[in-house]
N, C-alpha and C. Protein backbone atom coordinates (compact mmCIF):
# COMPACT_ATOMS: atom_id res chain seq x y z
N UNK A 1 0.85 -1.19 0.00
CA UNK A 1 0.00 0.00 0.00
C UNK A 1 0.89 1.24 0.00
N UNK A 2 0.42 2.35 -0.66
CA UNK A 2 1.18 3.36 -0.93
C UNK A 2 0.12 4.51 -0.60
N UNK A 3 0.76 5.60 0.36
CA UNK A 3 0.51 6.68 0.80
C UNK A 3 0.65 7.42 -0.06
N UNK A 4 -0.67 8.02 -0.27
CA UNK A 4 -0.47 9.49 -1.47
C UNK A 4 -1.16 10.52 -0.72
N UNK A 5 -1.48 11.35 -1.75
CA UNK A 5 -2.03 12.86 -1.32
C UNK A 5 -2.94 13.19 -2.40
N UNK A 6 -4.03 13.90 -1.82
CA UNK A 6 -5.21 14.47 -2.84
C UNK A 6 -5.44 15.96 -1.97
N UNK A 7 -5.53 16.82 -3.05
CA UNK A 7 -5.65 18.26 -2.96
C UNK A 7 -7.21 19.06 -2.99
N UNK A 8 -8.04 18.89 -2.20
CA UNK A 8 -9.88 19.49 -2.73
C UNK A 8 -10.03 20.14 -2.44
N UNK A 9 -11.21 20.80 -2.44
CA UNK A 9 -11.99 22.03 -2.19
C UNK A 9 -12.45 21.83 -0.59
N UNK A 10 -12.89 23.15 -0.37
CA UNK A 10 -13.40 23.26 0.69
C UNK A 10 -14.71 21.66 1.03
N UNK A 11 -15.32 21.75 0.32
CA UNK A 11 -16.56 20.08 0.11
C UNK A 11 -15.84 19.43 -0.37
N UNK A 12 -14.77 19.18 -0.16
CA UNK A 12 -13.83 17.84 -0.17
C UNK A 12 -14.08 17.13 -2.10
N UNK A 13 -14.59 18.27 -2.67
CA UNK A 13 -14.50 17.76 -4.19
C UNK A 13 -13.23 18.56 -4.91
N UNK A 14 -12.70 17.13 -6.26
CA UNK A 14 -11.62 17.56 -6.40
C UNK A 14 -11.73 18.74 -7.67
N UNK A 15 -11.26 19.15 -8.44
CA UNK A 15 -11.38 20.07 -9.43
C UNK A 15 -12.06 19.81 -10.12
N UNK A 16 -12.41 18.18 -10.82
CA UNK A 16 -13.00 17.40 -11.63
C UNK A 16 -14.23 17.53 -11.09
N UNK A 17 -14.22 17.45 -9.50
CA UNK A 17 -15.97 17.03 -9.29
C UNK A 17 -15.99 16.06 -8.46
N UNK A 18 -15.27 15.30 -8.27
CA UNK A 18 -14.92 13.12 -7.74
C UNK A 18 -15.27 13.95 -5.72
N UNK A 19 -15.84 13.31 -5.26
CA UNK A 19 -15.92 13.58 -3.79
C UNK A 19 -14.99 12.37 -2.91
N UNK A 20 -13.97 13.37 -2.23
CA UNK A 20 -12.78 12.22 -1.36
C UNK A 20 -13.29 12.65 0.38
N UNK A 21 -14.62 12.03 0.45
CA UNK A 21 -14.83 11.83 2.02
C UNK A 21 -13.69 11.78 3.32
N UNK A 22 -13.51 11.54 3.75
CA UNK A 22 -12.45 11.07 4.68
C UNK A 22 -13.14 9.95 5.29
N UNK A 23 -12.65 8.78 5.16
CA UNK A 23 -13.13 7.31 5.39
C UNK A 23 -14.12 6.38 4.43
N UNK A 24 -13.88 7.30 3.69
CA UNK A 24 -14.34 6.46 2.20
C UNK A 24 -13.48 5.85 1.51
N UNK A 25 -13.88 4.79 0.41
CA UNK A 25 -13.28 4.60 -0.71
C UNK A 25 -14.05 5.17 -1.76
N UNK A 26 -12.76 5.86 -2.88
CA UNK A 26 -13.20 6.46 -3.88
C UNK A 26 -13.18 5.69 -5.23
N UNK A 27 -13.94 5.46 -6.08
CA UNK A 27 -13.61 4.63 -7.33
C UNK A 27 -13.57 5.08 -8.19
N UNK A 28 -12.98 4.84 -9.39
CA UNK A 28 -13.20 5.49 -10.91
C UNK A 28 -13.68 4.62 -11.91
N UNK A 29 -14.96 5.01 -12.71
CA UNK A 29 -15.83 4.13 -13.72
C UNK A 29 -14.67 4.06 -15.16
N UNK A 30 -14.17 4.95 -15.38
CA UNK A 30 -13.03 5.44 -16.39
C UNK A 30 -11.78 5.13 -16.34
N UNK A 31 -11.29 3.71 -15.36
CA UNK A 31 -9.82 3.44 -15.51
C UNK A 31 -9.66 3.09 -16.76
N UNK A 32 -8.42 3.61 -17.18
CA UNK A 32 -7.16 3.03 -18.07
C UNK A 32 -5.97 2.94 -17.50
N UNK A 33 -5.00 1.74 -17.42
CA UNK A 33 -3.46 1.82 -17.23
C UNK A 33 -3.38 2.05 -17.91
N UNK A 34 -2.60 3.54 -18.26
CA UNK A 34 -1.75 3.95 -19.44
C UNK A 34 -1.23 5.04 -18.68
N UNK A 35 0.55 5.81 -19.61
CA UNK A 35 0.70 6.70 -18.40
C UNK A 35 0.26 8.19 -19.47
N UNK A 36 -0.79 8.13 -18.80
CA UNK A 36 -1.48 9.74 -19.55
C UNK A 36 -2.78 9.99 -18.51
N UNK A 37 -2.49 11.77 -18.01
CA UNK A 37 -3.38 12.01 -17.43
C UNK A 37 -5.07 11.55 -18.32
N UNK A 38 -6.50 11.08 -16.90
CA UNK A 38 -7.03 11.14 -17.73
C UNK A 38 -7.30 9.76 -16.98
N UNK A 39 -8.90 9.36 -16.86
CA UNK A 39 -9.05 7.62 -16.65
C UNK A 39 -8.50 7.42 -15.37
N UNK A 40 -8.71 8.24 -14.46
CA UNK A 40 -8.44 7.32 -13.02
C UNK A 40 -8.35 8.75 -11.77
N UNK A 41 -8.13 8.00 -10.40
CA UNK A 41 -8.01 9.38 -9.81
C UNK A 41 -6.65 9.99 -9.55
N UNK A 42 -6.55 11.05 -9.31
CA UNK A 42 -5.04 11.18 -9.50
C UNK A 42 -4.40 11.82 -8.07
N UNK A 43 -3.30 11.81 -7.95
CA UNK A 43 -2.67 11.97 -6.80
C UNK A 43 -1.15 12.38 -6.92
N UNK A 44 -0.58 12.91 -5.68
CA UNK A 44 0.73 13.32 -5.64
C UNK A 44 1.47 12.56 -4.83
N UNK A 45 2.57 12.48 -4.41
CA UNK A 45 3.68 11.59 -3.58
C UNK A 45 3.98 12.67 -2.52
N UNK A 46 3.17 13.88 -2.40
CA UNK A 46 3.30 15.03 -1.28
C UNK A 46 2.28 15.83 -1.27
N UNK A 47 1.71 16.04 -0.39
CA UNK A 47 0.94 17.44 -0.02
C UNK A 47 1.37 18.76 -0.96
N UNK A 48 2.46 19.33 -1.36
CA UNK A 48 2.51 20.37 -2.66
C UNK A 48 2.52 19.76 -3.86
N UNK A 49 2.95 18.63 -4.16
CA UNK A 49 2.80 17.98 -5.41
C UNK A 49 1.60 17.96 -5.80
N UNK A 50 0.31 17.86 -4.83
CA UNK A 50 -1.09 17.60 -5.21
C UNK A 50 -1.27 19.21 -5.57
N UNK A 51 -0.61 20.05 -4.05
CA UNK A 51 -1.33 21.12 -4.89
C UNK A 51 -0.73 21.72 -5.89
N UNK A 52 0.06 21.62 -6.25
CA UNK A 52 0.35 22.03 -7.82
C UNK A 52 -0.51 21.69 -8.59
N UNK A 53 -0.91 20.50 -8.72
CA UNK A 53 -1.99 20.31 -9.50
C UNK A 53 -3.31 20.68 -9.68
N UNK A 54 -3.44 21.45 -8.38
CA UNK A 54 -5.29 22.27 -8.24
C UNK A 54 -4.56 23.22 -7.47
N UNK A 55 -4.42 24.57 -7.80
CA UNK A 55 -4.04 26.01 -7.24
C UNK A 55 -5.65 25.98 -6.11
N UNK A 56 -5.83 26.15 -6.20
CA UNK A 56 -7.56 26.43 -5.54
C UNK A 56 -7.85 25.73 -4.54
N UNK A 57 -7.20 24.62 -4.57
CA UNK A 57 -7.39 23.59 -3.30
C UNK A 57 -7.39 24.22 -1.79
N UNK A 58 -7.94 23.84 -0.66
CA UNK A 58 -8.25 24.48 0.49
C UNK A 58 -8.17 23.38 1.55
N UNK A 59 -8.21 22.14 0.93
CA UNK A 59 -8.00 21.04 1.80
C UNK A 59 -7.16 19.82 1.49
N UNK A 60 -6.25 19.13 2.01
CA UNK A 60 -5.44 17.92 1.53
C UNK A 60 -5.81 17.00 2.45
N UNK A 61 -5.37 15.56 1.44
CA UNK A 61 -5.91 14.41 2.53
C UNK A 61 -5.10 13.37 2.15
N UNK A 62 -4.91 12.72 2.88
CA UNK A 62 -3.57 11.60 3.06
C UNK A 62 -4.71 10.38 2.49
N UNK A 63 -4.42 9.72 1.79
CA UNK A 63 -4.84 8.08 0.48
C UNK A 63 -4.03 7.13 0.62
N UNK A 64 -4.51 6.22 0.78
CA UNK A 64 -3.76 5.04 0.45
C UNK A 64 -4.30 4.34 -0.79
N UNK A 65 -3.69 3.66 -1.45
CA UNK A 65 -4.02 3.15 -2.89
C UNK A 65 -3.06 1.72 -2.65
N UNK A 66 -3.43 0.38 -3.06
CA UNK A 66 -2.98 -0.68 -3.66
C UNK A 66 -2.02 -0.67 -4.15
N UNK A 67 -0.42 -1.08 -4.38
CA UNK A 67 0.58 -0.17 -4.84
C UNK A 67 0.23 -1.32 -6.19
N UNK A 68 -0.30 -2.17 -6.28
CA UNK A 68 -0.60 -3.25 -7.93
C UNK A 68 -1.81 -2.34 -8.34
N UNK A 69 -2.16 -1.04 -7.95
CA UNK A 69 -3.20 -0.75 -8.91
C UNK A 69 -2.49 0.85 -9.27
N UNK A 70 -1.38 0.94 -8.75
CA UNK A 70 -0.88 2.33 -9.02
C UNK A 70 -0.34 2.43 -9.94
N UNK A 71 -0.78 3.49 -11.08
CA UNK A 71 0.22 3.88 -12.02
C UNK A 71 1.03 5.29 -12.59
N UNK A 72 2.09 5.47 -11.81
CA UNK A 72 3.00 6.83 -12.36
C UNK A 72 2.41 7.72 -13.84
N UNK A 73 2.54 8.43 -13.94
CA UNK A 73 1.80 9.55 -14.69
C UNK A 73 3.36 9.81 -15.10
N UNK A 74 4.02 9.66 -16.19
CA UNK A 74 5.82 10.76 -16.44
C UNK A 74 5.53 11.26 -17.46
N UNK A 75 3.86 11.40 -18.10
CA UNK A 75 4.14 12.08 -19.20
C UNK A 75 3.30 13.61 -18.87
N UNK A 76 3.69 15.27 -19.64
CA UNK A 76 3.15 16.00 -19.30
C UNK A 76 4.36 16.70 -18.07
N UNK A 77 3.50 17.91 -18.13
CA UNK A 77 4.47 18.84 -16.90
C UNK A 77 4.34 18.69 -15.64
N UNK A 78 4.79 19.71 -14.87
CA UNK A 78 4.46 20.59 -13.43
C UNK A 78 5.07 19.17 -12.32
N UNK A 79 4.49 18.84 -11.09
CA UNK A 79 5.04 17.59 -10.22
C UNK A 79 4.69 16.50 -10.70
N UNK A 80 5.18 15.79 -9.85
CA UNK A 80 4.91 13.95 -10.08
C UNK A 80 3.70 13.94 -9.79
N UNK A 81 3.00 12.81 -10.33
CA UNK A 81 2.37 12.63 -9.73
C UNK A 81 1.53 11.26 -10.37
N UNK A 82 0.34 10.27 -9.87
CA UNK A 82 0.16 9.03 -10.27
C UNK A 82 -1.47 9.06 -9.93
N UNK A 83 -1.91 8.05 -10.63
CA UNK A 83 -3.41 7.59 -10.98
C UNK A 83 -3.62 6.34 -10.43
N UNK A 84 -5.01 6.09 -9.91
CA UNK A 84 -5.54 5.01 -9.27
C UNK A 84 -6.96 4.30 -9.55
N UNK A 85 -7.40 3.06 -9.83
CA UNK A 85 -8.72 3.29 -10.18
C UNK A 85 -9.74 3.08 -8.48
N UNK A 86 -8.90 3.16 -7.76
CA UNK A 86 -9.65 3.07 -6.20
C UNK A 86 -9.15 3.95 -5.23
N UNK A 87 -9.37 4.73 -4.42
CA UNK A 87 -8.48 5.61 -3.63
C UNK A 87 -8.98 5.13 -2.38
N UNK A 88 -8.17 4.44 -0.92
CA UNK A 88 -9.19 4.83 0.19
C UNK A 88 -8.74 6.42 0.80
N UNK A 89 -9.21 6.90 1.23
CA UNK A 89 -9.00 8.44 1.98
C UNK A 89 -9.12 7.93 3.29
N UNK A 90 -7.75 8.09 3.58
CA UNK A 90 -7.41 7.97 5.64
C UNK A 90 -8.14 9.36 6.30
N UNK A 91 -7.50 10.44 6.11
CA UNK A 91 -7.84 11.77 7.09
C UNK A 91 -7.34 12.92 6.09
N UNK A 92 -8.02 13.80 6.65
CA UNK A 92 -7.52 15.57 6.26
C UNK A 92 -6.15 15.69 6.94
N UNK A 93 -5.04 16.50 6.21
CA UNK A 93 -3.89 16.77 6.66
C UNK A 93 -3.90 18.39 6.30
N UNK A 94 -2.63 18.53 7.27
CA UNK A 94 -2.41 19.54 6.77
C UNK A 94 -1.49 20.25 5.67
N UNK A 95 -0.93 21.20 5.40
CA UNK A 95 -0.26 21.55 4.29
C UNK A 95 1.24 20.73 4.10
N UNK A 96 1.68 20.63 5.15
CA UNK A 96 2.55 19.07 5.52
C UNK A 96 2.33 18.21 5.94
N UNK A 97 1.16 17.80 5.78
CA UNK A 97 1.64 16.23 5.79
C UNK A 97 0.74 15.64 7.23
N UNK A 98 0.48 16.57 7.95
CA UNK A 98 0.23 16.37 9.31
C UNK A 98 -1.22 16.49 9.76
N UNK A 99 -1.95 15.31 10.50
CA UNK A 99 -3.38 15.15 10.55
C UNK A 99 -3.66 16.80 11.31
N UNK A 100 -4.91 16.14 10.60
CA UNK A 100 -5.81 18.02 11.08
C UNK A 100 -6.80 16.85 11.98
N UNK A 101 -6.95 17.82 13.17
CA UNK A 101 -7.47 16.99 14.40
C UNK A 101 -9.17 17.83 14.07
N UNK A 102 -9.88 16.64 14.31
CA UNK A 102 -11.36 17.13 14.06
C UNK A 102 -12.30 17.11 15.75
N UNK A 103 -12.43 18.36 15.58
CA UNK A 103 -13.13 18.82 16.77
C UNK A 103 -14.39 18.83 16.92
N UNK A 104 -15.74 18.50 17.10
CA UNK A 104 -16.93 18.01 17.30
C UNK A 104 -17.29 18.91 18.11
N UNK A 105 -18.95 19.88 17.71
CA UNK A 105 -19.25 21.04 17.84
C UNK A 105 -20.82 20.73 18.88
């Protein structure tokens, strides 16, 4: 299993639209292994790597993914970063890396 990072919006949706709950699994109807953005969900190997990829982002969240279903993305610009056709979402982090503690109102 491999620890990644996803970058969302304030409603925990990503730029695309895909909703990453925290304690969900996320799926994609549109996998392809191939390495081209596009067909799966996508992710960074860091908390800025994701957000490079969505400027707008307001929230990050630590993923774990299957490392036999992961596939590196090397084609195209800007950070690394890799595609999954299942994501589970552990917790909200913060801009490093570090759980954001949820306080109950």
């Amino acid at each position: 299993v491999a620890t990644l990072f996803k970058a969302v919006r304030d409603d925990y949706r990503s730029a695309h639209g895909a909703e990453y709950q925290p304690g969900t699994t996320v799926t994609c109807d549109d996998w392809q292994d191939t390495d081209a953005c596009g067909n799966g969900l996508h992710l960074g190997p860091s908390v800025s790597a994701a957000l490079d990829h969505d400027r707008a982002a307001t929230r990050f969240l630590e993923c774990r993914v299957a490392t036999a279903q992961l596939r590196p993305i090397t084609s195209g610009l800007g950070a690394p970063k890799c595609k999954a056709p299942a994501v589970e979402v552990v917790r909200e982090v913060d801009r490093y890396g570090k759980p954001v503690e949820v306080t109950e109102s």
